[in-house]
PDB file of N, CA and C in Angstrom:
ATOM      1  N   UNK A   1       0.821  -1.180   0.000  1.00  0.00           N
ATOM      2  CA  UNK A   1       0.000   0.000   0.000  1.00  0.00           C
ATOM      3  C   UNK A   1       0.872   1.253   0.000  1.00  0.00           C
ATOM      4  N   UNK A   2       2.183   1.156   0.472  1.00  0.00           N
ATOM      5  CA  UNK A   2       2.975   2.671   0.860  1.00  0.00           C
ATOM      6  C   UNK A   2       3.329   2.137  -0.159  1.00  0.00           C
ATOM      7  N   UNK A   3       3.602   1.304  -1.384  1.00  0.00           N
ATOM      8  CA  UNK A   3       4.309   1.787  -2.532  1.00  0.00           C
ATOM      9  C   UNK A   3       3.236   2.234  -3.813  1.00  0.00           C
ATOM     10  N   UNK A   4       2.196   2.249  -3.401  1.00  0.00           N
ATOM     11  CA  UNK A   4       1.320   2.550  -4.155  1.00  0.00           C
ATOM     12  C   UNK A   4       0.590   4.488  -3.935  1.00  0.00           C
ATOM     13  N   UNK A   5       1.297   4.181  -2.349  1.00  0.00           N
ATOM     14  CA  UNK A   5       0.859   5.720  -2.084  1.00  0.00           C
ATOM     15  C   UNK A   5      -0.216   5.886  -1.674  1.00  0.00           C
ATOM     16  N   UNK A   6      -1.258   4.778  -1.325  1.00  0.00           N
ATOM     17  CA  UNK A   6      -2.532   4.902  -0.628  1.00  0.00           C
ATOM     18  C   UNK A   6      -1.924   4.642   1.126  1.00  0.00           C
ATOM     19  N   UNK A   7      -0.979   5.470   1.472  1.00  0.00           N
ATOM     20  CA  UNK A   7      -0.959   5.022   3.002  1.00  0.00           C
ATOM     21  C   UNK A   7      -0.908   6.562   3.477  1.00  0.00           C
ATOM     22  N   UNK A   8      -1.632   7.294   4.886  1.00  0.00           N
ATOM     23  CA  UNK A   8      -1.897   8.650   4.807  1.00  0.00           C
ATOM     24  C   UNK A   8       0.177   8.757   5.176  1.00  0.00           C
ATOM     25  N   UNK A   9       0.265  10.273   5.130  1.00  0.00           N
ATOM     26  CA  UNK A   9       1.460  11.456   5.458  1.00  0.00           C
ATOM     27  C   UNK A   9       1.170  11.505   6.570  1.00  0.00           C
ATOM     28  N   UNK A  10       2.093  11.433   7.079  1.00  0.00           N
ATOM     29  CA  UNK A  10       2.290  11.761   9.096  1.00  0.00           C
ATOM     30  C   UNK A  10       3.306  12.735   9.148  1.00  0.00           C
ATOM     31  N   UNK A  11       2.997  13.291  10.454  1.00  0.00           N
ATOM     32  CA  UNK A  11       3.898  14.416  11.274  1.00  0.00           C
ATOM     33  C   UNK A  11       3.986  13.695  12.653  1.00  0.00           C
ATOM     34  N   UNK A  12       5.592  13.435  13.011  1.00  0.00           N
ATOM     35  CA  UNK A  12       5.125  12.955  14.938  1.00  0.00           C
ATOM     36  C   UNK A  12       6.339  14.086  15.148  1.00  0.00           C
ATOM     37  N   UNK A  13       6.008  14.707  16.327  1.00  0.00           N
ATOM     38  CA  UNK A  13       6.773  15.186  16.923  1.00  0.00           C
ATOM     39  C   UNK A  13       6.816  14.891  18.364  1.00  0.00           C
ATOM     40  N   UNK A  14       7.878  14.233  18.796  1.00  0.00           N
ATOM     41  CA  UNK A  14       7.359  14.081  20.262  1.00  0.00           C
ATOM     42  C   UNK A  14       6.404  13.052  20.936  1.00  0.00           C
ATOM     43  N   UNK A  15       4.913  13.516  21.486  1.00  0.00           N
ATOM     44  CA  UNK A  15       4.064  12.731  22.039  1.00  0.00           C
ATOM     45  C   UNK A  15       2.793  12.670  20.522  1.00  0.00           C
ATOM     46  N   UNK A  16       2.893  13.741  19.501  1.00  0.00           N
ATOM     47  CA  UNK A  16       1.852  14.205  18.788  1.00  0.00           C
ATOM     48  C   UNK A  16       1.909  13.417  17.521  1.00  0.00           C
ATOM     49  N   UNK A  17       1.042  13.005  16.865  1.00  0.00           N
ATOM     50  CA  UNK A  17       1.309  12.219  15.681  1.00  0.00           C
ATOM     51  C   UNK A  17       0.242  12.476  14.685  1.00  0.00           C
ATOM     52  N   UNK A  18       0.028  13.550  13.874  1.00  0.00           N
ATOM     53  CA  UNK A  18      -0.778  13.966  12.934  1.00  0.00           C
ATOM     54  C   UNK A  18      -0.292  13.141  11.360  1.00  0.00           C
ATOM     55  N   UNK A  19      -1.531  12.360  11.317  1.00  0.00           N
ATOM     56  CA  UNK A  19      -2.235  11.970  10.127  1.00  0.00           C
ATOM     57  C   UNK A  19      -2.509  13.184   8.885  1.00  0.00           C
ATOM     58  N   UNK A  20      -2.006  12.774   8.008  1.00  0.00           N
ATOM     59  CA  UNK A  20      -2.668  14.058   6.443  1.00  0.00           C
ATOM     60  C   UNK A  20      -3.029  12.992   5.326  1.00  0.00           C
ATOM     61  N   UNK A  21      -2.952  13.585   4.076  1.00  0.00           N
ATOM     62  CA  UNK A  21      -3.638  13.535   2.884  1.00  0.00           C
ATOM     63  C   UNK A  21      -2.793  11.774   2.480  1.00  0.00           C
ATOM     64  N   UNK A  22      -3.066  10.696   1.845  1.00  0.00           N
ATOM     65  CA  UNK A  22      -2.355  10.149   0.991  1.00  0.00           C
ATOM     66  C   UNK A  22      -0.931  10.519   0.119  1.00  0.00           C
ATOM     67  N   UNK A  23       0.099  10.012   0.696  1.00  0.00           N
ATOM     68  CA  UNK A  23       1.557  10.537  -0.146  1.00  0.00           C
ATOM     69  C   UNK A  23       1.418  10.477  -1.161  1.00  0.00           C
ATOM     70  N   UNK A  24       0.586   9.728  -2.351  1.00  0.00           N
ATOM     71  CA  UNK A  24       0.685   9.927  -3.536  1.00  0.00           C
ATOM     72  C   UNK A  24       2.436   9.599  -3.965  1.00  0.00           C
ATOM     73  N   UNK A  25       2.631   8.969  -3.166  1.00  0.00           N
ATOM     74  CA  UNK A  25       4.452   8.318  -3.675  1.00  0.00           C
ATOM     75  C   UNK A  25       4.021   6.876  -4.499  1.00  0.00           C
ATOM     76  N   UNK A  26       5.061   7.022  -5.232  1.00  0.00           N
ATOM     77  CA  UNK A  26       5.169   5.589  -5.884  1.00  0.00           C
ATOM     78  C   UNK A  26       4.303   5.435  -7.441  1.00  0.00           C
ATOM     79  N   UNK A  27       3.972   4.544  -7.038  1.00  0.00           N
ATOM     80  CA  UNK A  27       3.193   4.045  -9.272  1.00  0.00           C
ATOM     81  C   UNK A  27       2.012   4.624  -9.166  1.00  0.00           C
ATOM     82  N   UNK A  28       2.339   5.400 -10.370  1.00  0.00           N
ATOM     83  CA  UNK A  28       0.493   6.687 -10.298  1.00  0.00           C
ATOM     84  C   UNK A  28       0.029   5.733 -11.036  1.00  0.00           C
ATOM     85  N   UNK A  29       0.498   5.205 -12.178  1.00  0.00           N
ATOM     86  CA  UNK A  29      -0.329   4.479 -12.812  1.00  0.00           C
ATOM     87  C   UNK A  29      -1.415   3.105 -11.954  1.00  0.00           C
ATOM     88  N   UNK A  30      -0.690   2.319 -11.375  1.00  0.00           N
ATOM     89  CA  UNK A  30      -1.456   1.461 -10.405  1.00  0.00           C
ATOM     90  C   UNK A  30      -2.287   2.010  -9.437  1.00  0.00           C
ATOM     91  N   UNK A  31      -2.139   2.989  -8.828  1.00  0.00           N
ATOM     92  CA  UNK A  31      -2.661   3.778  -7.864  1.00  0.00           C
ATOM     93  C   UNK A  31      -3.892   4.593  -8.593  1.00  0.00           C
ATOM     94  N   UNK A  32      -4.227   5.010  -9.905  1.00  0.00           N
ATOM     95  CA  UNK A  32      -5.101   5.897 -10.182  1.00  0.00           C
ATOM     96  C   UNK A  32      -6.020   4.347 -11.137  1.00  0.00           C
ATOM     97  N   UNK A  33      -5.446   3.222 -11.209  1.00  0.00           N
ATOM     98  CA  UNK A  33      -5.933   1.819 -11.785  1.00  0.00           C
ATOM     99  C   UNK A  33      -7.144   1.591 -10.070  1.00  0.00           C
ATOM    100  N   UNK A  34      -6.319   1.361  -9.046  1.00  0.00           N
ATOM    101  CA  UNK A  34      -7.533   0.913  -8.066  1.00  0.00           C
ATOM    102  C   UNK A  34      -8.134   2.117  -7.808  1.00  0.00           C
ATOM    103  N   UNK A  35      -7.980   3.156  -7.668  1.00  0.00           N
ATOM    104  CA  UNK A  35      -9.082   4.159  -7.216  1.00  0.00           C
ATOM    105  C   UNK A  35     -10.013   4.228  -8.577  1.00  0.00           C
ATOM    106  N   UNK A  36      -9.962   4.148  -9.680  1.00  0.00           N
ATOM    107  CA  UNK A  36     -11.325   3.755 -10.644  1.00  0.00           C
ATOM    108  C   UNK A  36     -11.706   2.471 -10.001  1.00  0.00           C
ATOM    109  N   UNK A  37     -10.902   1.671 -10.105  1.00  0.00           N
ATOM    110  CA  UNK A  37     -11.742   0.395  -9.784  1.00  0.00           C
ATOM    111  C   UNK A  37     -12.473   0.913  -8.003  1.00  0.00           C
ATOM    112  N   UNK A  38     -11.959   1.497  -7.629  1.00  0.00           N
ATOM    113  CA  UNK A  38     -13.133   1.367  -6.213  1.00  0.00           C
ATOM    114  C   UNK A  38     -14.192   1.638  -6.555  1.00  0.00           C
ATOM    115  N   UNK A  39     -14.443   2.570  -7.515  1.00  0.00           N
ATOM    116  CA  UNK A  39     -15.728   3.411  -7.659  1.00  0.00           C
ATOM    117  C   UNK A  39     -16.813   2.421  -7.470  1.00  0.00           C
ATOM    118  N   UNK A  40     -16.154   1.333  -8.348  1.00  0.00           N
ATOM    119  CA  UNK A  40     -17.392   0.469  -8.768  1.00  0.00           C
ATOM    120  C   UNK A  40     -18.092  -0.699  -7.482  1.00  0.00           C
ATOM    121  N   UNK A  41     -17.808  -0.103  -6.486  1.00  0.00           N
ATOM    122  CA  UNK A  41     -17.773  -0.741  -5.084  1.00  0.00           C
ATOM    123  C   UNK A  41     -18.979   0.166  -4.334  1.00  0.00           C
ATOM    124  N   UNK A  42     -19.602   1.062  -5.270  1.00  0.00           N
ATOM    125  CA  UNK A  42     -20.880   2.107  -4.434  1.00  0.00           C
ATOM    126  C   UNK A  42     -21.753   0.753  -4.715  1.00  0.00           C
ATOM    127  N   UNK A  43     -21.806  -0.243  -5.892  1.00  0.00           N
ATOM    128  CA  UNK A  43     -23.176  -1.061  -6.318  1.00  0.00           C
ATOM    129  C   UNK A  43     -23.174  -2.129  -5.209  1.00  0.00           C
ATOM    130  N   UNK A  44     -23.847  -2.963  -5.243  1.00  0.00           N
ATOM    131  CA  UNK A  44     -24.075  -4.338  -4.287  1.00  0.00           C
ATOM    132  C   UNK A  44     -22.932  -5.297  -5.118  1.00  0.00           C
ATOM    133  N   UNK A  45     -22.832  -5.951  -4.028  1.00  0.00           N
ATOM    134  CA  UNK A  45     -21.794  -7.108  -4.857  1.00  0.00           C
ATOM    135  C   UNK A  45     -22.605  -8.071  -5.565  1.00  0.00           C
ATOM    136  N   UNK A  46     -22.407  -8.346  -6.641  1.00  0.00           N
ATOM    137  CA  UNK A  46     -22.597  -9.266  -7.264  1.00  0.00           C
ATOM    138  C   UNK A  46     -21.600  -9.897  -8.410  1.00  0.00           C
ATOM    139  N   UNK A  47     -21.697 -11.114  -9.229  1.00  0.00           N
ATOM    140  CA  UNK A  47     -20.986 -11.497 -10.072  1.00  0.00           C
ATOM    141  C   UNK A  47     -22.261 -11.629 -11.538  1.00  0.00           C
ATOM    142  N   UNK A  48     -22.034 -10.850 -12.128  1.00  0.00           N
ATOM    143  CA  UNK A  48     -22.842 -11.011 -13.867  1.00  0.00           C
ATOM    144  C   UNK A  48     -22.332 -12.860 -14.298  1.00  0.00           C
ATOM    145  N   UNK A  49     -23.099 -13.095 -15.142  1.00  0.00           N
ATOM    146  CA  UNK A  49     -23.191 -14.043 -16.167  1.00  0.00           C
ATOM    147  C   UNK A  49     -21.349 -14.038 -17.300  1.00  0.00           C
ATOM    148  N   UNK A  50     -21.540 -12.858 -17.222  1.00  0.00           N
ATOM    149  CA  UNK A  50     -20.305 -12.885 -18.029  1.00  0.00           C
ATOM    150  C   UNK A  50     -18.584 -13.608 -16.971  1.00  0.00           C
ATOM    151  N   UNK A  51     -18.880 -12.762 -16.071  1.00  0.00           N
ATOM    152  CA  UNK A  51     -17.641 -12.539 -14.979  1.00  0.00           C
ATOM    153  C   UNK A  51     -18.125 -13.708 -14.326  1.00  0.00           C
ATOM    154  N   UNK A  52     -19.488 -14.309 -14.249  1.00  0.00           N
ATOM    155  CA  UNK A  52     -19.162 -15.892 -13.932  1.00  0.00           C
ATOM    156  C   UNK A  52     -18.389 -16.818 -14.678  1.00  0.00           C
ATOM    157  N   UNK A  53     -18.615 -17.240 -15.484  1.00  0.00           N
ATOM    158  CA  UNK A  53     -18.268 -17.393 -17.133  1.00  0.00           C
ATOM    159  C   UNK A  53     -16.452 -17.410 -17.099  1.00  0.00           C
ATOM    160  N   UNK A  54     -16.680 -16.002 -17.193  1.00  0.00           N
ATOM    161  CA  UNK A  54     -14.223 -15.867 -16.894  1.00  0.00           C
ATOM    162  C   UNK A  54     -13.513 -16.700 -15.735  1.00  0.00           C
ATOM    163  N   UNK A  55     -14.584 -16.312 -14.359  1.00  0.00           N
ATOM    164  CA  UNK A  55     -13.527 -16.907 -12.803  1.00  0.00           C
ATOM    165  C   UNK A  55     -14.111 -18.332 -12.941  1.00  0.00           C
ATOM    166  N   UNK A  56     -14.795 -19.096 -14.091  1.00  0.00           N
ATOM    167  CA  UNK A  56     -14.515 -20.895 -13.880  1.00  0.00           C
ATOM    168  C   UNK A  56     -12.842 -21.000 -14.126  1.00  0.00           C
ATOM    169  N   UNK A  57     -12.643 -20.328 -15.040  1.00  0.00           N
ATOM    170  CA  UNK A  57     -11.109 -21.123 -15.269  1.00  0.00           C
ATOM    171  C   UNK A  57     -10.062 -20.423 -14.124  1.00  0.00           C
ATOM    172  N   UNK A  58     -10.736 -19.988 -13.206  1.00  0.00           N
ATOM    173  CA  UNK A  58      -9.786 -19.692 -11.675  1.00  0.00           C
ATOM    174  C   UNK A  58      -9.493 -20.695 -10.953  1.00  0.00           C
ATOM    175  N   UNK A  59      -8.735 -20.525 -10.182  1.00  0.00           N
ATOM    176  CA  UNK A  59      -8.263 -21.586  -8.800  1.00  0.00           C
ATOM    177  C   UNK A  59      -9.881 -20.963  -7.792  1.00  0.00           C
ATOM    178  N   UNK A  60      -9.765 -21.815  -7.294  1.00  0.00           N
ATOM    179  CA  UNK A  60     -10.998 -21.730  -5.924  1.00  0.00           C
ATOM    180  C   UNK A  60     -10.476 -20.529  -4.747  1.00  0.00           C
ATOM    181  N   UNK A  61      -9.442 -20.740  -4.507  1.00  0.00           N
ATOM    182  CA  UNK A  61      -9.355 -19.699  -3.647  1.00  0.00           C
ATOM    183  C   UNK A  61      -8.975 -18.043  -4.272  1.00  0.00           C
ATOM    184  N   UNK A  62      -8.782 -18.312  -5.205  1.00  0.00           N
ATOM    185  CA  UNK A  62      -8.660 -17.029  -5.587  1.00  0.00           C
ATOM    186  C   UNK A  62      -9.884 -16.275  -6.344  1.00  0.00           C
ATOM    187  N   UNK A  63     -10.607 -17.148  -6.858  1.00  0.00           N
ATOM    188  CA  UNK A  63     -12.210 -16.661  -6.755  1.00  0.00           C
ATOM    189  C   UNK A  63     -13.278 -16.759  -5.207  1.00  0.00           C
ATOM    190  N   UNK A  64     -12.049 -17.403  -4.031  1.00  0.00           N
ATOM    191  CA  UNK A  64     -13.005 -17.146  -2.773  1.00  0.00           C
ATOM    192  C   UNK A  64     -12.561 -15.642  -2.091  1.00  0.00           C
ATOM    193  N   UNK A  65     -11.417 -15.408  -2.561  1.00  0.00           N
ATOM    194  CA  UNK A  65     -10.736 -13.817  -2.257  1.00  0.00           C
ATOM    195  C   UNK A  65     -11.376 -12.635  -2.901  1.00  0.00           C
ATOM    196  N   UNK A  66     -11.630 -12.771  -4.071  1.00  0.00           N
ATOM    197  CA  UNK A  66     -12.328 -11.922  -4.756  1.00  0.00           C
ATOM    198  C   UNK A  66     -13.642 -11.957  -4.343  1.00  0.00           C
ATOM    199  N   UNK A  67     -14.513 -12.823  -4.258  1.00  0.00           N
ATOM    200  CA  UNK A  67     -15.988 -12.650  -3.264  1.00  0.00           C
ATOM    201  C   UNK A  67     -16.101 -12.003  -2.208  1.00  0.00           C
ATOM    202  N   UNK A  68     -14.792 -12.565  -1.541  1.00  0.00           N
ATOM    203  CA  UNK A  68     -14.468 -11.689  -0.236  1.00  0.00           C
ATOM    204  C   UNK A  68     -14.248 -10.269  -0.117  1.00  0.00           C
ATOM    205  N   UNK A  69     -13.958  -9.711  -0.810  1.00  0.00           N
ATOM    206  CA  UNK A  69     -13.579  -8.576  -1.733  1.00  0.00           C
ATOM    207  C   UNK A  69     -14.582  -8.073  -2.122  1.00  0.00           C
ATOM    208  N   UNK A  70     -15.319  -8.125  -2.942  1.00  0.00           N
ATOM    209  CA  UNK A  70     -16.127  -7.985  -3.531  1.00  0.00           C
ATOM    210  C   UNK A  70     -17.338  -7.614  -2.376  1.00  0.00           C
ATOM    211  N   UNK A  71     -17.367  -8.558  -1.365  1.00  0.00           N
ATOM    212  CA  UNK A  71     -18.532  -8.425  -0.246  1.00  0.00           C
ATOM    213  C   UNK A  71     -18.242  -6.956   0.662  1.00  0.00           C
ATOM    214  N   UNK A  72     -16.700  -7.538   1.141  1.00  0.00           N
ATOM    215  CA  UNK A  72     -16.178  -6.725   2.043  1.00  0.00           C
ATOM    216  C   UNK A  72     -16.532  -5.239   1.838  1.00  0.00           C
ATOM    217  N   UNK A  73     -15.547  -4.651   1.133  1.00  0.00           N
ATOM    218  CA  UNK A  73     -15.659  -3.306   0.433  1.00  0.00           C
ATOM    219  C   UNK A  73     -16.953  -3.014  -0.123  1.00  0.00           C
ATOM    220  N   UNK A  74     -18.334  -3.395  -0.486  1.00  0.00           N
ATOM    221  CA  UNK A  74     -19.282  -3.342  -0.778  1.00  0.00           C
ATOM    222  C   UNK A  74     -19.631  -2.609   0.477  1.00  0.00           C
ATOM    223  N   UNK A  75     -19.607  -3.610   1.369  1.00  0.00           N
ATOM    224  CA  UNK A  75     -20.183  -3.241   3.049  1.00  0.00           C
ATOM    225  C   UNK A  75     -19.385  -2.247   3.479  1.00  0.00           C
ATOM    226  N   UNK A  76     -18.004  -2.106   3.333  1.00  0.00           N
ATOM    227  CA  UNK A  76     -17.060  -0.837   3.867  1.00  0.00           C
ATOM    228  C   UNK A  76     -17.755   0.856   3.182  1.00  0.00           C
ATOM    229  N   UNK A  77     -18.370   0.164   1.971  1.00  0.00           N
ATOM    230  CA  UNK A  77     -18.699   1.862   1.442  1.00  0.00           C
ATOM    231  C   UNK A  77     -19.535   2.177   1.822  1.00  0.00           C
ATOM    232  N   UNK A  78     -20.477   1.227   1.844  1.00  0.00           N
ATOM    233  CA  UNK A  78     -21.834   1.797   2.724  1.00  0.00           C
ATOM    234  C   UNK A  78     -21.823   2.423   3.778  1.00  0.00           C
ATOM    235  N   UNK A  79     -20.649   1.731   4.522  1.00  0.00           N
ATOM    236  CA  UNK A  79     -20.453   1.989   6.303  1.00  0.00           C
ATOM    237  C   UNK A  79     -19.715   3.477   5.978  1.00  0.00           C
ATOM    238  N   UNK A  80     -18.978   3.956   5.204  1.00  0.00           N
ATOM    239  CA  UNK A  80     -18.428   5.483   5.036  1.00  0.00           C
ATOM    240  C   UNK A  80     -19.225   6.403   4.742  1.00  0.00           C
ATOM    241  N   UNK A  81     -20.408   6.039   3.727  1.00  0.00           N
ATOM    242  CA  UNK A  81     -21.250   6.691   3.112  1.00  0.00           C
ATOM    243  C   UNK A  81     -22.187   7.097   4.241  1.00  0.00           C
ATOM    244  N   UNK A  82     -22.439   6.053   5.076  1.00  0.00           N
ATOM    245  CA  UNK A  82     -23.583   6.594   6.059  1.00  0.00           C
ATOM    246  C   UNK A  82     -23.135   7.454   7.313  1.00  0.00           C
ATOM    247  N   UNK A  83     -21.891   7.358   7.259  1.00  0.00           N
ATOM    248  CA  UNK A  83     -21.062   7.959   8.237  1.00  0.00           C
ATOM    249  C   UNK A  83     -20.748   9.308   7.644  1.00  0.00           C
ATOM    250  N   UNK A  84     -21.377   9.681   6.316  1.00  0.00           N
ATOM    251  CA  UNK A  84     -20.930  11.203   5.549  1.00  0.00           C
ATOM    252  C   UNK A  84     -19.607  11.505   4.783  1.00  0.00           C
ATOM    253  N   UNK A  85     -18.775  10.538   4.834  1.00  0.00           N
ATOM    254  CA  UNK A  85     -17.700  10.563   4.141  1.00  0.00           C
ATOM    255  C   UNK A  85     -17.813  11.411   2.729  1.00  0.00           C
ATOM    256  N   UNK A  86     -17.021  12.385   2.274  1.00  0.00           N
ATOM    257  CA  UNK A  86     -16.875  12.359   0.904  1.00  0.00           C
ATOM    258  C   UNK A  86     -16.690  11.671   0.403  1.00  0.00           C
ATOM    259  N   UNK A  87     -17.311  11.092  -1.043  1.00  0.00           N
ATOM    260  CA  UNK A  87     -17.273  10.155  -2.135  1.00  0.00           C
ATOM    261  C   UNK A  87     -15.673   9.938  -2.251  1.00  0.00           C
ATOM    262  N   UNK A  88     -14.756  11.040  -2.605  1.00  0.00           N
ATOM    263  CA  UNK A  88     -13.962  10.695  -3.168  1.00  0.00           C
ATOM    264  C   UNK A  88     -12.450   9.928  -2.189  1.00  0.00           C
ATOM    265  N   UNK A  89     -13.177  10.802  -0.656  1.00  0.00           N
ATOM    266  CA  UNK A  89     -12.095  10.069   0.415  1.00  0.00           C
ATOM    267  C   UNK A  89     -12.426   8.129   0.499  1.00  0.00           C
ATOM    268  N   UNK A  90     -13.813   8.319   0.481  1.00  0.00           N
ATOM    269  CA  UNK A  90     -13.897   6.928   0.543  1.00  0.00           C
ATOM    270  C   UNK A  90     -13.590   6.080  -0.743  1.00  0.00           C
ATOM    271  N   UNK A  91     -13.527   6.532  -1.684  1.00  0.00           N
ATOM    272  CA  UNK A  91     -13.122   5.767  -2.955  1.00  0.00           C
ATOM    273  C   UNK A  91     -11.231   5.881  -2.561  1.00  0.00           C
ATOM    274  N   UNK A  92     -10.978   6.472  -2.406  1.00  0.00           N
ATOM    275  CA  UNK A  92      -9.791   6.556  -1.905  1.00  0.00           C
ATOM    276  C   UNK A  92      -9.190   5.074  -0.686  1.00  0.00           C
ATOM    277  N   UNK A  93     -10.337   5.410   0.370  1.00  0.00           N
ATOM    278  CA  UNK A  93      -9.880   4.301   1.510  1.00  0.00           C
ATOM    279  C   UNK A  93     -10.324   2.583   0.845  1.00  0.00           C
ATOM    280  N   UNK A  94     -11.564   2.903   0.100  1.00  0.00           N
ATOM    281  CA  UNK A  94     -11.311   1.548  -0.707  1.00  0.00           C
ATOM    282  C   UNK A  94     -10.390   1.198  -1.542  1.00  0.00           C
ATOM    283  N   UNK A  95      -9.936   1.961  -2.575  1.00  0.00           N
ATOM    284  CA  UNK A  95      -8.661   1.544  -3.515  1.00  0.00           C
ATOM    285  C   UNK A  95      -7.553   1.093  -2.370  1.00  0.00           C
ATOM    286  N   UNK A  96      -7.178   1.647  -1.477  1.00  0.00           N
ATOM    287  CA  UNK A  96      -6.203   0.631  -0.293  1.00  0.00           C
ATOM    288  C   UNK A  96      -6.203  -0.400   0.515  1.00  0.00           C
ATOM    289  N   UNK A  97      -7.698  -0.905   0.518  1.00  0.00           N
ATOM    290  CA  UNK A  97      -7.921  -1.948   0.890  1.00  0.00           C
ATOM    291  C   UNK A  97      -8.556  -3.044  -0.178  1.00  0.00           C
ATOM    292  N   UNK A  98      -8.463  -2.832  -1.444  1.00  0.00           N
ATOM    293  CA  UNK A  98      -8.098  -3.175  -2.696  1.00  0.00           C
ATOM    294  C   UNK A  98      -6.855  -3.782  -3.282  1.00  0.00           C
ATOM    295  N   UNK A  99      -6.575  -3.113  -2.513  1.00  0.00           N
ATOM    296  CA  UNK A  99      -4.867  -3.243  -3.176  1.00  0.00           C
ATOM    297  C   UNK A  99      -4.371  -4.641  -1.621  1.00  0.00           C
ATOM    298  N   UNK A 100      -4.897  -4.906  -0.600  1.00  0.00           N
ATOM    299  CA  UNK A 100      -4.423  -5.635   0.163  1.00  0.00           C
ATOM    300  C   UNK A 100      -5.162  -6.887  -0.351  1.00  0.00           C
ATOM    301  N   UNK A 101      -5.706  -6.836  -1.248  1.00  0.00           N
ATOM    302  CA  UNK A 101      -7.237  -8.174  -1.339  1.00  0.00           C
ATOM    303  C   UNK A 101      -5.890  -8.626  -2.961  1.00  0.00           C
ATOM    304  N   UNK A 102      -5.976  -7.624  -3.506  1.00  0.00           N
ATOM    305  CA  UNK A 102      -5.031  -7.320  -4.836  1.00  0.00           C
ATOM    306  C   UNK A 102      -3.645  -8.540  -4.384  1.00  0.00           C
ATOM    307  N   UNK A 103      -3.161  -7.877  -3.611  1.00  0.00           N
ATOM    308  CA  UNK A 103      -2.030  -8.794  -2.664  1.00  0.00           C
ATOM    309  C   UNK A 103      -2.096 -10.000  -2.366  1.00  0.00           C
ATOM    310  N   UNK A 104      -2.890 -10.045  -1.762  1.00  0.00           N
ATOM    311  CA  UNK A 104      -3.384 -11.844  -1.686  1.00  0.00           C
ATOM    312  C   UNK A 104      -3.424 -12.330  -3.028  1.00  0.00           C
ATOM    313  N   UNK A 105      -4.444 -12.155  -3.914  1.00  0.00           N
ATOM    314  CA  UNK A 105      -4.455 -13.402  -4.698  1.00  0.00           C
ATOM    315  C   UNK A 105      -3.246 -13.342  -5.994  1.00  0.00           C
ATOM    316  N   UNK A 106      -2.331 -12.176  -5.602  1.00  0.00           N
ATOM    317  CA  UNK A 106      -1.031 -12.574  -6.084  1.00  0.00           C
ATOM    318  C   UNK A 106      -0.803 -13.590  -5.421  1.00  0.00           C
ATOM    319  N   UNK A 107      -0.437 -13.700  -4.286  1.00  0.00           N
ATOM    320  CA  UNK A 107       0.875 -14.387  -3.270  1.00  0.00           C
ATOM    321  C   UNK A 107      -0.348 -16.435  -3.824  1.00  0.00           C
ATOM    322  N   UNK A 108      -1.415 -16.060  -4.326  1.00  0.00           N
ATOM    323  CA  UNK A 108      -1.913 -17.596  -4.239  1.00  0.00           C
ATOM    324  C   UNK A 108      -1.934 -17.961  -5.926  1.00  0.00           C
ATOM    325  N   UNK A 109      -1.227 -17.123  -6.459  1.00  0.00           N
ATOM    326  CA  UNK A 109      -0.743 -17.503  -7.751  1.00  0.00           C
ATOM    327  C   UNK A 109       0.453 -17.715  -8.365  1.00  0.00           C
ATOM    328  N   UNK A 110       0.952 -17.043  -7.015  1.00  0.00           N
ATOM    329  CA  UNK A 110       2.890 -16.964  -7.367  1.00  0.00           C
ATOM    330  C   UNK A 110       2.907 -18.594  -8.384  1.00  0.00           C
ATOM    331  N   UNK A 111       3.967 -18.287  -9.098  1.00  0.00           N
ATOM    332  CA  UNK A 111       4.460 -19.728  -9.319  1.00  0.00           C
ATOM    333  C   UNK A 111       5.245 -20.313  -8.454  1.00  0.00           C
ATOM    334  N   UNK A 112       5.108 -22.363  -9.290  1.00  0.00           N
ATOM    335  CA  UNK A 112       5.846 -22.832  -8.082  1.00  0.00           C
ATOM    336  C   UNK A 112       7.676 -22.704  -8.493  1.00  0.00           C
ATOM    337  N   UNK A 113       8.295 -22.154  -7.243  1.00  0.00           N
ATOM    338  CA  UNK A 113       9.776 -22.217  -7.654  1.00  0.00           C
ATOM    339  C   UNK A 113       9.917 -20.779  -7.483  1.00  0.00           C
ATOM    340  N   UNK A 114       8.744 -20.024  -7.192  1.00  0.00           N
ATOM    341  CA  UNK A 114       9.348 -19.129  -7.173  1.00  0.00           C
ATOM    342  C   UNK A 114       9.397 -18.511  -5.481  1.00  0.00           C
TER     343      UNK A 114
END
């Protein structure tokens, strides 16, 4: 997530430890890739006919990560939205917890040997 730049800017001085904006360090390109993709996390989760169709030829757990995913962050936006969040902070806090779901079903595809 800090190489993607979805992790907030801190100040500590001392006893004080102020939180700010997203560093925006690292791959804009990947980083401005999951914040579109959060958007699409305001709808209910579901899987279409089509995107059923593609994740048969998946491994099982990596279509059980993506459900998970898919559920999770569904329920996380709601829970921001009702809490008043701006749209765009919370599309924001989802693209970073995107990117940890993102993480996983790398590490369950790695090849073997590697």
């Amino acid at each position: 997530m800090a190489y993607l730049g979805l992790v907030p800017s801190e100040n500590t001085s001392g006893g004080k430890r102020r939180q700010g904006s997203i560093t925006k360090a690292g791959n804009e390109t990947a980083r401005c890739m999951l914040v579109e993709a959060a958007w699409s996390y305001r709808f209910p989760a579901r899987i279409s006919r089509p995107q059923l169709i593609r994740q048969e030829k998946l491994a099982k757990p990596v279509r059980d990560i993506a459900w998970k995913a898919q559920e999770r962050l569904c329920r996380r936006y709601r829970q921001f939205a009702r809490a008043g969040k701006l749209p765009t902070v919370i599309t924001t806090a989802i693209a970073r917890e995107l990117a940890g779901f993102v993480w996983a079903i790398a590490n369950q595809v790695r090849p073997a040997g590697a």
